[in-house]
C-alpha atoms as a PDB file:
ATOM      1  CA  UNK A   1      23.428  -1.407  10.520  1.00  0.00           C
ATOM      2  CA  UNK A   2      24.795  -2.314   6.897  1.00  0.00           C
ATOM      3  CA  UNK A   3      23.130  -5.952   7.177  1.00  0.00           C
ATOM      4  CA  UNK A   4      19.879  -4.382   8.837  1.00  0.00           C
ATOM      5  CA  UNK A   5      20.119  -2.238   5.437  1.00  0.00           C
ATOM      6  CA  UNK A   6      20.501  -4.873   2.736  1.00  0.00           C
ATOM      7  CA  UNK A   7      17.680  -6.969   4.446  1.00  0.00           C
ATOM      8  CA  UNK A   8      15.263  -3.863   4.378  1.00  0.00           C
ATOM      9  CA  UNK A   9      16.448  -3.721   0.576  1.00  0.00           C
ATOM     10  CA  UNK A  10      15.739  -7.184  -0.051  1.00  0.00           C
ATOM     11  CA  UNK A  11      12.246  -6.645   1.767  1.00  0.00           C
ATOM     12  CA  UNK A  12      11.716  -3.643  -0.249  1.00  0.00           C
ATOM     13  CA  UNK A  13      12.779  -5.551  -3.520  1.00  0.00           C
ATOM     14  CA  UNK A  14      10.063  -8.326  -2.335  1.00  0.00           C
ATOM     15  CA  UNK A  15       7.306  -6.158  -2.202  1.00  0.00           C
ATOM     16  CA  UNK A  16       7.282  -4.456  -5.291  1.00  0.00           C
ATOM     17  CA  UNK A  17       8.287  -7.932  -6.663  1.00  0.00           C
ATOM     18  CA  UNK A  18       4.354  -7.920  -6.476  1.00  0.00           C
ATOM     19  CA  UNK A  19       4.319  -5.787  -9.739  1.00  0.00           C
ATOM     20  CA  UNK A  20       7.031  -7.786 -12.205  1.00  0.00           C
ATOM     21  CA  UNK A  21       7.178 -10.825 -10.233  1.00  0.00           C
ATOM     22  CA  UNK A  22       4.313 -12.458  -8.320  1.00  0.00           C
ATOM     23  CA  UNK A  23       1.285 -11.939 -10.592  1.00  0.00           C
ATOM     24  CA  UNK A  24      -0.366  -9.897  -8.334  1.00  0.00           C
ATOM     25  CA  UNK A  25       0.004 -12.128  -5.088  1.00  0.00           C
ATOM     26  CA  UNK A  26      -1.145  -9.376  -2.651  1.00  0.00           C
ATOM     27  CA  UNK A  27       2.284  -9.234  -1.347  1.00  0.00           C
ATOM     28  CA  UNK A  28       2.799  -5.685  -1.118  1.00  0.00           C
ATOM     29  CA  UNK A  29       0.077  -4.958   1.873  1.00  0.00           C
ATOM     30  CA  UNK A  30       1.273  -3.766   4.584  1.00  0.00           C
ATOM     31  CA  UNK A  31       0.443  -6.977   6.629  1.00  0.00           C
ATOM     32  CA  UNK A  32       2.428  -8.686   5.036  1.00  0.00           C
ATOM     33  CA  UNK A  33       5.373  -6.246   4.715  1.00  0.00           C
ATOM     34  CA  UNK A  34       5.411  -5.052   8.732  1.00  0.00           C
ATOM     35  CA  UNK A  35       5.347  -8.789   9.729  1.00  0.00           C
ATOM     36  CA  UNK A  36       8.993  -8.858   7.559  1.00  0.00           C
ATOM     37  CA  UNK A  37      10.528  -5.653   8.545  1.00  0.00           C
ATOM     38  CA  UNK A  38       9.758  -6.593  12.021  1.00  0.00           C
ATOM     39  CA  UNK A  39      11.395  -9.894  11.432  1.00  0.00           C
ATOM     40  CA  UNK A  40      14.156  -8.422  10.023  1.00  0.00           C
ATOM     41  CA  UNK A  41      14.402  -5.724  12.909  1.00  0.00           C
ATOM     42  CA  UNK A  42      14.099  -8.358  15.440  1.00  0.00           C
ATOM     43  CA  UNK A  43      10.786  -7.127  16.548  1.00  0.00           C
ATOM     44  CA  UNK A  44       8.325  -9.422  14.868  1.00  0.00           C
ATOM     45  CA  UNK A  45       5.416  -8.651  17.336  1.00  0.00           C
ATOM     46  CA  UNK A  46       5.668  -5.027  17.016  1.00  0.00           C
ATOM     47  CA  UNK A  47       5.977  -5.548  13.484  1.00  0.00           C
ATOM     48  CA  UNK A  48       2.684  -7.598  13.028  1.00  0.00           C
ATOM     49  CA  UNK A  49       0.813  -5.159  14.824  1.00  0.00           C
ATOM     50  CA  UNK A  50       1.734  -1.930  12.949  1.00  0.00           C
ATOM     51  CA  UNK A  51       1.224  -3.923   9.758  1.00  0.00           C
ATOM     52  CA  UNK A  52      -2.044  -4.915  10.797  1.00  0.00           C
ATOM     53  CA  UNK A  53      -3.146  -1.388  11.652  1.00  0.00           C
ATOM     54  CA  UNK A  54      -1.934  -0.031   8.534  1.00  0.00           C
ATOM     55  CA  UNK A  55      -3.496  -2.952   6.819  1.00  0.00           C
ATOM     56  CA  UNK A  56      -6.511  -1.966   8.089  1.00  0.00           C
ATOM     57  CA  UNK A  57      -6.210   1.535   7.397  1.00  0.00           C
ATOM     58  CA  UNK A  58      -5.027   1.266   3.335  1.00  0.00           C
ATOM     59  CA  UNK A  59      -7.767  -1.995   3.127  1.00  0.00           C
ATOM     60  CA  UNK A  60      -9.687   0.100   0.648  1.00  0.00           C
ATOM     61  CA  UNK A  61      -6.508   1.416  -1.358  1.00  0.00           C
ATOM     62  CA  UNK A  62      -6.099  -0.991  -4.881  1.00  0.00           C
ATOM     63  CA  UNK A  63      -5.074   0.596  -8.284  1.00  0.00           C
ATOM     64  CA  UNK A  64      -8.202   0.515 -10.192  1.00  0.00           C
ATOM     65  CA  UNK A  65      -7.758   1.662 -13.812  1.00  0.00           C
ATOM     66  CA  UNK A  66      -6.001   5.179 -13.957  1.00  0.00           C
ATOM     67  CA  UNK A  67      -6.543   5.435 -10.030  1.00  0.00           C
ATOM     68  CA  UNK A  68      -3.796   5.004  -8.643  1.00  0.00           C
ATOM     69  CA  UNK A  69      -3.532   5.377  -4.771  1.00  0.00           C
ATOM     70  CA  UNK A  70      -0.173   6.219  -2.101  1.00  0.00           C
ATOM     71  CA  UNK A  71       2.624   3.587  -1.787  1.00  0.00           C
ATOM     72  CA  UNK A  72       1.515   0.771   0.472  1.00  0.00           C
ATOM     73  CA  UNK A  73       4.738  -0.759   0.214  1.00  0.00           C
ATOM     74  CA  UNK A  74       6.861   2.114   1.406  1.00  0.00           C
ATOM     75  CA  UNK A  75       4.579   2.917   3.921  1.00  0.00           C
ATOM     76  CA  UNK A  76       4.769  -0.839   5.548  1.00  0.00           C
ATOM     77  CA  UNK A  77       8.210  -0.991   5.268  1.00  0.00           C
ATOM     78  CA  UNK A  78       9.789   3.023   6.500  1.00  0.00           C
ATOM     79  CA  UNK A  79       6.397   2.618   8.714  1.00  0.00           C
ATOM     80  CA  UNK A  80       7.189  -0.359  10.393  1.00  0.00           C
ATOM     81  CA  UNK A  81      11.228   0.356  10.648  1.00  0.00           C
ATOM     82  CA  UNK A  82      10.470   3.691  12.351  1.00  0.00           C
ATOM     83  CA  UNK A  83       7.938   2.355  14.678  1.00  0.00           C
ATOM     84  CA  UNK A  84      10.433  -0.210  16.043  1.00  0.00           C
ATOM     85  CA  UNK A  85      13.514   2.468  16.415  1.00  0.00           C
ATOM     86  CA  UNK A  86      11.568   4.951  17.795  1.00  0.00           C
ATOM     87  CA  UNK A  87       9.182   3.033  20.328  1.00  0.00           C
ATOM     88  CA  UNK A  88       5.934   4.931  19.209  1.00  0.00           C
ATOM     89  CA  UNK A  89       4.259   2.318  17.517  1.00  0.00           C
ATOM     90  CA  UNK A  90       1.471   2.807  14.841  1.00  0.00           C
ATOM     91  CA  UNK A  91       1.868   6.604  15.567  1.00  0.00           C
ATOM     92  CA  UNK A  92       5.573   6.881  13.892  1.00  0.00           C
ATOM     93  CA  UNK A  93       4.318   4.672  11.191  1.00  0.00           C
ATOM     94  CA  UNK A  94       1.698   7.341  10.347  1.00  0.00           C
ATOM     95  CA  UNK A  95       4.139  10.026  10.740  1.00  0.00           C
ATOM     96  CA  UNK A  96       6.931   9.051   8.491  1.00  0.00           C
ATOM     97  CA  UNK A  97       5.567   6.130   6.655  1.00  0.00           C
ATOM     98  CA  UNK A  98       2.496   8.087   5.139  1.00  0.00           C
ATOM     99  CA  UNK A  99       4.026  10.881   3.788  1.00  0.00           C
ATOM    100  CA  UNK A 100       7.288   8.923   2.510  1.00  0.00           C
ATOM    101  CA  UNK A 101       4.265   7.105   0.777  1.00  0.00           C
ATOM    102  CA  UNK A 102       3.080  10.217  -0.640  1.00  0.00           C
ATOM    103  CA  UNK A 103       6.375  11.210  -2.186  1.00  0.00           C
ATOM    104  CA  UNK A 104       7.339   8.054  -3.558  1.00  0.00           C
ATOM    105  CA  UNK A 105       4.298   8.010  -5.583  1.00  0.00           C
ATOM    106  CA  UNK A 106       4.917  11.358  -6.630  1.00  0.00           C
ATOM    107  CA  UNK A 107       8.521  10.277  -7.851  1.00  0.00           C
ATOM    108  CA  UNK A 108       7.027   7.226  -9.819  1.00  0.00           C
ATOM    109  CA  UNK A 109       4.550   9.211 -11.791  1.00  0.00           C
ATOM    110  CA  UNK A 110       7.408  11.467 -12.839  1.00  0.00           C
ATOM    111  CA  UNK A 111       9.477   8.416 -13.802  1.00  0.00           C
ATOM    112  CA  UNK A 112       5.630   7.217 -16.013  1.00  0.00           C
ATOM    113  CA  UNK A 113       5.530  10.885 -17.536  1.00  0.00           C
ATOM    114  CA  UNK A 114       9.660  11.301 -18.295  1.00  0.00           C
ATOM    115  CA  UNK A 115      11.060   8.543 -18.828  1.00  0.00           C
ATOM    116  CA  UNK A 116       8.611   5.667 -19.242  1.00  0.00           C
ATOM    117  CA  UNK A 117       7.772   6.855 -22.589  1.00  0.00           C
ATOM    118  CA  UNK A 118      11.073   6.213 -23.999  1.00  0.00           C
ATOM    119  CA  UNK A 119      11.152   2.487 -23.347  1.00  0.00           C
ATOM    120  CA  UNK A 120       8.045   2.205 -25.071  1.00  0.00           C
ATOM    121  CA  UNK A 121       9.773   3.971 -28.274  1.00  0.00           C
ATOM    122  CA  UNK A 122      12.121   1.681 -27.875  1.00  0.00           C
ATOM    123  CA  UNK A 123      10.049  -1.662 -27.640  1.00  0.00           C
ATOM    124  CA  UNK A 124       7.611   0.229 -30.442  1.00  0.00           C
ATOM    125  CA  UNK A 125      11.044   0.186 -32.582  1.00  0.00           C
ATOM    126  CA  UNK A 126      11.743  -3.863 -31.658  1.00  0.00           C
ATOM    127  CA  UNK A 127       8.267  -4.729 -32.227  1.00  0.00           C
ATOM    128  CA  UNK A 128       8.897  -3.440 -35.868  1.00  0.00           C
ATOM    129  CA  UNK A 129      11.819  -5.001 -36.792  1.00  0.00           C
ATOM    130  CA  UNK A 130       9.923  -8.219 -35.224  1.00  0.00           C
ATOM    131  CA  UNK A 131      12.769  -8.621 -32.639  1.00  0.00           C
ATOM    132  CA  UNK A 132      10.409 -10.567 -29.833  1.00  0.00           C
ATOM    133  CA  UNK A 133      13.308 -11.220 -27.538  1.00  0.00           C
ATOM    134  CA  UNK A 134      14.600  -7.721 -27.200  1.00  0.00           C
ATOM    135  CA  UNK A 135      11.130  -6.447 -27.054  1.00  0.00           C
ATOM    136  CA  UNK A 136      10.195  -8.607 -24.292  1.00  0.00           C
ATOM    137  CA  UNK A 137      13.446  -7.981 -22.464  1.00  0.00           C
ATOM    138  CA  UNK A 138      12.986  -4.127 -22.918  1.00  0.00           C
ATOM    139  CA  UNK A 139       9.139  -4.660 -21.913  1.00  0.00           C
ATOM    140  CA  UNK A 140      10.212  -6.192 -18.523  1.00  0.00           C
ATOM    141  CA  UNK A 141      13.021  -4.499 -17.491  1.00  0.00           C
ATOM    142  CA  UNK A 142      12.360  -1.627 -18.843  1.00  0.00           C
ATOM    143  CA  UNK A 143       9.067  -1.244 -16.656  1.00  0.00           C
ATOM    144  CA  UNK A 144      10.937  -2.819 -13.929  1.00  0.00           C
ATOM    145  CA  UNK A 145      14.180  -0.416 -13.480  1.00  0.00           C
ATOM    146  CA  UNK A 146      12.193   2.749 -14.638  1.00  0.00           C
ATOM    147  CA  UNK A 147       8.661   2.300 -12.162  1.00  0.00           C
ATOM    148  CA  UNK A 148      10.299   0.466  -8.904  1.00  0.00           C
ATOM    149  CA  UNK A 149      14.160   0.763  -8.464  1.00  0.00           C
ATOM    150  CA  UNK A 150      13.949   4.528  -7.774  1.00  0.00           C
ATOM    151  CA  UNK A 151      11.352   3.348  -5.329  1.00  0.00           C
ATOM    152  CA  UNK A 152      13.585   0.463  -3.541  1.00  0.00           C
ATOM    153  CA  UNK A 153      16.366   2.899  -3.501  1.00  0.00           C
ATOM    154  CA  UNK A 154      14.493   5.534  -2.044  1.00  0.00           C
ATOM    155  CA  UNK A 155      13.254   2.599   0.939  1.00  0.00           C
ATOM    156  CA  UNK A 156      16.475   1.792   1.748  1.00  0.00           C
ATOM    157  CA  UNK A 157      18.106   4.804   1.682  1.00  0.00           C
ATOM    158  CA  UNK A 158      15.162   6.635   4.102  1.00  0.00           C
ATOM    159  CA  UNK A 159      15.807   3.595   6.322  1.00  0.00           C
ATOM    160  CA  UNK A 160      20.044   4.185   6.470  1.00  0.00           C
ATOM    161  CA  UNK A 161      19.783   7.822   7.113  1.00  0.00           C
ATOM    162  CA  UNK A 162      16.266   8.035   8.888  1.00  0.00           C
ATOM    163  CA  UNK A 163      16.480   6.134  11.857  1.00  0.00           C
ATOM    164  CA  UNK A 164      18.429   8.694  13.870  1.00  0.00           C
ATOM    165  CA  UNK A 165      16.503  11.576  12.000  1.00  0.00           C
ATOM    166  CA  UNK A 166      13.008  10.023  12.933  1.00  0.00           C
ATOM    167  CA  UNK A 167      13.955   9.833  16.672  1.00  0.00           C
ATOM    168  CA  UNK A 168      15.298  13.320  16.769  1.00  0.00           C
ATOM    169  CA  UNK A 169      12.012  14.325  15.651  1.00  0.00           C
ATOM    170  CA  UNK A 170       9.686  12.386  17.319  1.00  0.00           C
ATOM    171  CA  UNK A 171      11.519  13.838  20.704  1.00  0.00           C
ATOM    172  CA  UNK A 172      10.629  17.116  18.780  1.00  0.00           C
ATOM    173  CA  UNK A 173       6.964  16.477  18.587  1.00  0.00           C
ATOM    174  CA  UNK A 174       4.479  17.816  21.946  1.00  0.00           C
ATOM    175  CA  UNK A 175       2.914  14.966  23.645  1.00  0.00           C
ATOM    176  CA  UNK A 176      -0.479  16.543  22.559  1.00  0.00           C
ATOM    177  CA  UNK A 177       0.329  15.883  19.102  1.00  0.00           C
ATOM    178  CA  UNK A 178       1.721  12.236  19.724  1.00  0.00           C
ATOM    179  CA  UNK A 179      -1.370  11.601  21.557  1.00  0.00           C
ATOM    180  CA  UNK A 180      -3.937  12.671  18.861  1.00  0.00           C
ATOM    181  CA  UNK A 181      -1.577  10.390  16.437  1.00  0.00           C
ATOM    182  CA  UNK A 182      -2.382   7.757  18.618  1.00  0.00           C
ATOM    183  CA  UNK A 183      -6.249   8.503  18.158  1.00  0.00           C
ATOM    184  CA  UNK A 184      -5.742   8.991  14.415  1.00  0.00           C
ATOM    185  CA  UNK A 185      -4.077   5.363  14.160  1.00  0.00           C
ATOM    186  CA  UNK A 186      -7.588   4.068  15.986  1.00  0.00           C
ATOM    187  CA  UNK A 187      -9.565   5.867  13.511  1.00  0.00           C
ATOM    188  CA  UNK A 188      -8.092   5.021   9.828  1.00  0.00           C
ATOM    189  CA  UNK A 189      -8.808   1.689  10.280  1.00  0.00           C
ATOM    190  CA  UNK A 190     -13.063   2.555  10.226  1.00  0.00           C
ATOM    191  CA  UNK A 191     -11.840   5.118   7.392  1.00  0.00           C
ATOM    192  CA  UNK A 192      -9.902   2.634   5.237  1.00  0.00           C
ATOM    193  CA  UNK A 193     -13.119  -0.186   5.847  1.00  0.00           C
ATOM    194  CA  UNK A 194     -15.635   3.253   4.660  1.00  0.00           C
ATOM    195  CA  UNK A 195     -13.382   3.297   2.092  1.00  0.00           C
ATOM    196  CA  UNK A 196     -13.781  -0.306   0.979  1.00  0.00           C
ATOM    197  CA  UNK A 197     -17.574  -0.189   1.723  1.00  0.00           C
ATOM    198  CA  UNK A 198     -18.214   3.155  -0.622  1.00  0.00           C
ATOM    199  CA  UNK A 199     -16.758   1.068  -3.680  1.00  0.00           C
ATOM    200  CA  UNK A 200     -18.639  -2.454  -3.154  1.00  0.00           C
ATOM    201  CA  UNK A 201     -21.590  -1.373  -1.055  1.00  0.00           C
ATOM    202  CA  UNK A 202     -25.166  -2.053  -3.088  1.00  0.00           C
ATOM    203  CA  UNK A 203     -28.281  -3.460  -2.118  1.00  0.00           C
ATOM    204  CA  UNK A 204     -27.368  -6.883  -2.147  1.00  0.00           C
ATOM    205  CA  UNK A 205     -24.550  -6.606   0.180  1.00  0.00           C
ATOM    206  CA  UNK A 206     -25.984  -4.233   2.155  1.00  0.00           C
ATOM    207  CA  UNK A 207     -28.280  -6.896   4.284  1.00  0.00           C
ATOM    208  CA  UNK A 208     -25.365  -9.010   4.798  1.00  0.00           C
ATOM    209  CA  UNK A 209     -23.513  -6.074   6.575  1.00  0.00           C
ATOM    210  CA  UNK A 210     -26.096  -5.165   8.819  1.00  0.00           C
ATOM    211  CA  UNK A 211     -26.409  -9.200  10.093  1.00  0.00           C
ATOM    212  CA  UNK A 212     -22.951  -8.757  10.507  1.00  0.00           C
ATOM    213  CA  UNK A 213     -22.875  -6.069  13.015  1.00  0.00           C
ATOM    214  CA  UNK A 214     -26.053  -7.258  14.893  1.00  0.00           C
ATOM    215  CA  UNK A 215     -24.261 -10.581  15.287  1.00  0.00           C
ATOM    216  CA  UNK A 216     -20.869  -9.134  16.774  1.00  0.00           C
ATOM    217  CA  UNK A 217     -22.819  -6.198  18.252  1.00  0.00           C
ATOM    218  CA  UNK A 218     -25.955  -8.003  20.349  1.00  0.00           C
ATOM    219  CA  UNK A 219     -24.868 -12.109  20.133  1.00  0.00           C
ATOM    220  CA  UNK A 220     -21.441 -11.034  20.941  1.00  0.00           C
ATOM    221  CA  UNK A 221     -20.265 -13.281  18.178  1.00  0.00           C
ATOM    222  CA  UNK A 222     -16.476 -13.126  17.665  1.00  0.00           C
ATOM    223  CA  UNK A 223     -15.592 -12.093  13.961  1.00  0.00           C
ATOM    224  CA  UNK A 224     -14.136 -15.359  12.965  1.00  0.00           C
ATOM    225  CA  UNK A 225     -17.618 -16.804  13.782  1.00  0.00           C
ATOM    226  CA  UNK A 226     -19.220 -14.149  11.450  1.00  0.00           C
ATOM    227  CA  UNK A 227     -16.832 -15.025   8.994  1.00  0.00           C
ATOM    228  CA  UNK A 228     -17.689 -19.128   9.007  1.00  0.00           C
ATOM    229  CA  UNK A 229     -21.264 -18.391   8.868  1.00  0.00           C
ATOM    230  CA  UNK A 230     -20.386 -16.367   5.817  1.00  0.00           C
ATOM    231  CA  UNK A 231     -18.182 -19.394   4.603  1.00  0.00           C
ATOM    232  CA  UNK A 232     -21.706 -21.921   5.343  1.00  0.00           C
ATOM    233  CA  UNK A 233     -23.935 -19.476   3.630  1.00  0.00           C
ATOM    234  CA  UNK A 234     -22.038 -19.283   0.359  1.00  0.00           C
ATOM    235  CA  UNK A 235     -21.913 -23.002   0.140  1.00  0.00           C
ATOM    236  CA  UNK A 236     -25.255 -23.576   0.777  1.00  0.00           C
ATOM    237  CA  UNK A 237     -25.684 -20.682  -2.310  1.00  0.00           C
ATOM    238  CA  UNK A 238     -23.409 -22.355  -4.309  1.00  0.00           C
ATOM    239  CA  UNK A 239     -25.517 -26.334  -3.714  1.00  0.00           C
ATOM    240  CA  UNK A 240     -28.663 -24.536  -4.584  1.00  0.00           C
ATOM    241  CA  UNK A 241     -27.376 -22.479  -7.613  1.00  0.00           C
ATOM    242  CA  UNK A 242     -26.012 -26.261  -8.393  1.00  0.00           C
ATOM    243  CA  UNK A 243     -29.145 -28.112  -8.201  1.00  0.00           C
ATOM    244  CA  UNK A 244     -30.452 -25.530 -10.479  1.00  0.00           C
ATOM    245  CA  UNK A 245     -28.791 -26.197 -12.813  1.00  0.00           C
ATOM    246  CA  UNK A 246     -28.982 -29.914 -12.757  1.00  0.00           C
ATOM    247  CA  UNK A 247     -32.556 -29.352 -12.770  1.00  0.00           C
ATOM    248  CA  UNK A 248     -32.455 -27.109 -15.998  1.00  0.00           C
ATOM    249  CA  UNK A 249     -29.932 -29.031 -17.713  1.00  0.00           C
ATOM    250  CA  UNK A 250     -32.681 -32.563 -17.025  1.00  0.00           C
ATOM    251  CA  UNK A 251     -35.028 -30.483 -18.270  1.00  0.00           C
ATOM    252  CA  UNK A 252     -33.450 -29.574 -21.377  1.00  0.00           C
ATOM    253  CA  UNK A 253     -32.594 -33.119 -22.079  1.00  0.00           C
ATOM    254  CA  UNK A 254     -36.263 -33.965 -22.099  1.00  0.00           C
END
């Protein structure tokens, strides 16, 4: 259980790496995160599927400005973990993995409000004296320790404690309402790809979305064939938006 613990830390450590590490390498999505906590758990299958579902269902969740939405990466990783102990699939990921999610983020815009604000006095102080290594070194780890370890704590410690906890309560929970969390699981993934439509949808996309479903909905094309002749079309956009401007630039030269 103790080495099952430090690798969920270390998988917990790698996806918020995605903030002060990776240069925003999408890293953090739950795809990515399930397929490693089921590798972990020795359940790599299971792991890839509940990480593709939640995938699916957070597609449209990305921190845009002030926005900021529920913790992907604690919801992948308790998610997943539960999933596998418990044997309910998607279902416990909702369960415990969403509102673990919820909390986190609640904890880490308490640590922004409280505490952040006094390692920016402090690099405000550096960057007076014109001390560029301590303010950089305050800058980083500062951030660092104050916004995520609380959260990688909080990962691994749900994961120690939780396993037996989740099961006791999942044996807790009517069928009825493991059933409709079954249904829910089929439904957030059309609810997270609403999501992600409401925020890039316009008239010039809209066209393209439409051929989309008429070509997987009456030629029964599979989605990977959608998504080539997507991949043909925008190079046969880009050749033409090239020749144009060969064609201007000849013309300027006259």
């Amino acid at each position: 259980m103790l080495l099952k613990t430090f690798l969920i830390f270390l998988v917990s450590v790698f996806g918020y790496a995605e903030y002060f590490l990776s240069g925003r390498g999408q890293i953090y999505r739950p795809i990515v995160l399930g397929a490693l906590t089921g590798l972990v758990l020795g359940d790599l299958k299971t792991g890839l599927i509940v990480g593709a579902n939640l995938e699916l269902a957070f597609i449209g969740m990305q921190d845009i400005g002030a926005s900021v939405p529920q913790d992907t990466t604690s919801a992948a990783i308790i998610g997943t973990a539960f999933a596998i102990s418990t044997g309910k699939g998607t279902a416990a990921a909702l369960t415990f993995g969403v509102p673990l999610s919820m909390l986190i983020l609640f904890i880490q815009n308490v640590f922004y409000i409280f505490i952040s604000p006094m390692y920016v006095h402090k690099c405000d102080q550096y960057a007076e004296l014109g001390d560029s290594k301590k303010l950089s070194r305050m800058a980083f780890w500062g951030g660092t320790i104050v916004n995520f370890l609380p959260s990688i704590l909080i990962v691994t410690v749900c994961f120690y404690f939780g396993n037996t906890f989740a099961k006791t309560i999942i044996a807790y929970i009517p069928n009825y309402v493991q059933n409709g969390l079954v249904v829910a699981s089929e439904i957030l993934p059309a609810f997270g790809f609403a999501m992600l439509l409401r925020m890039i949808m316009n008239k010039k996309i809209l066209p393209f979305f439409f051929l989309g479903f008429l070509l997987t909905e009456y030629l029964k094309v599979p989605v990977i064939g959608v998504a080539l002749f997507g991949v043909v079309y925008i190079l046969l956009t880009m050749n033409n938006e090239n020749s144009k401007m060969e064609v201007e630039t000849e013309d300027e030269d006259f």
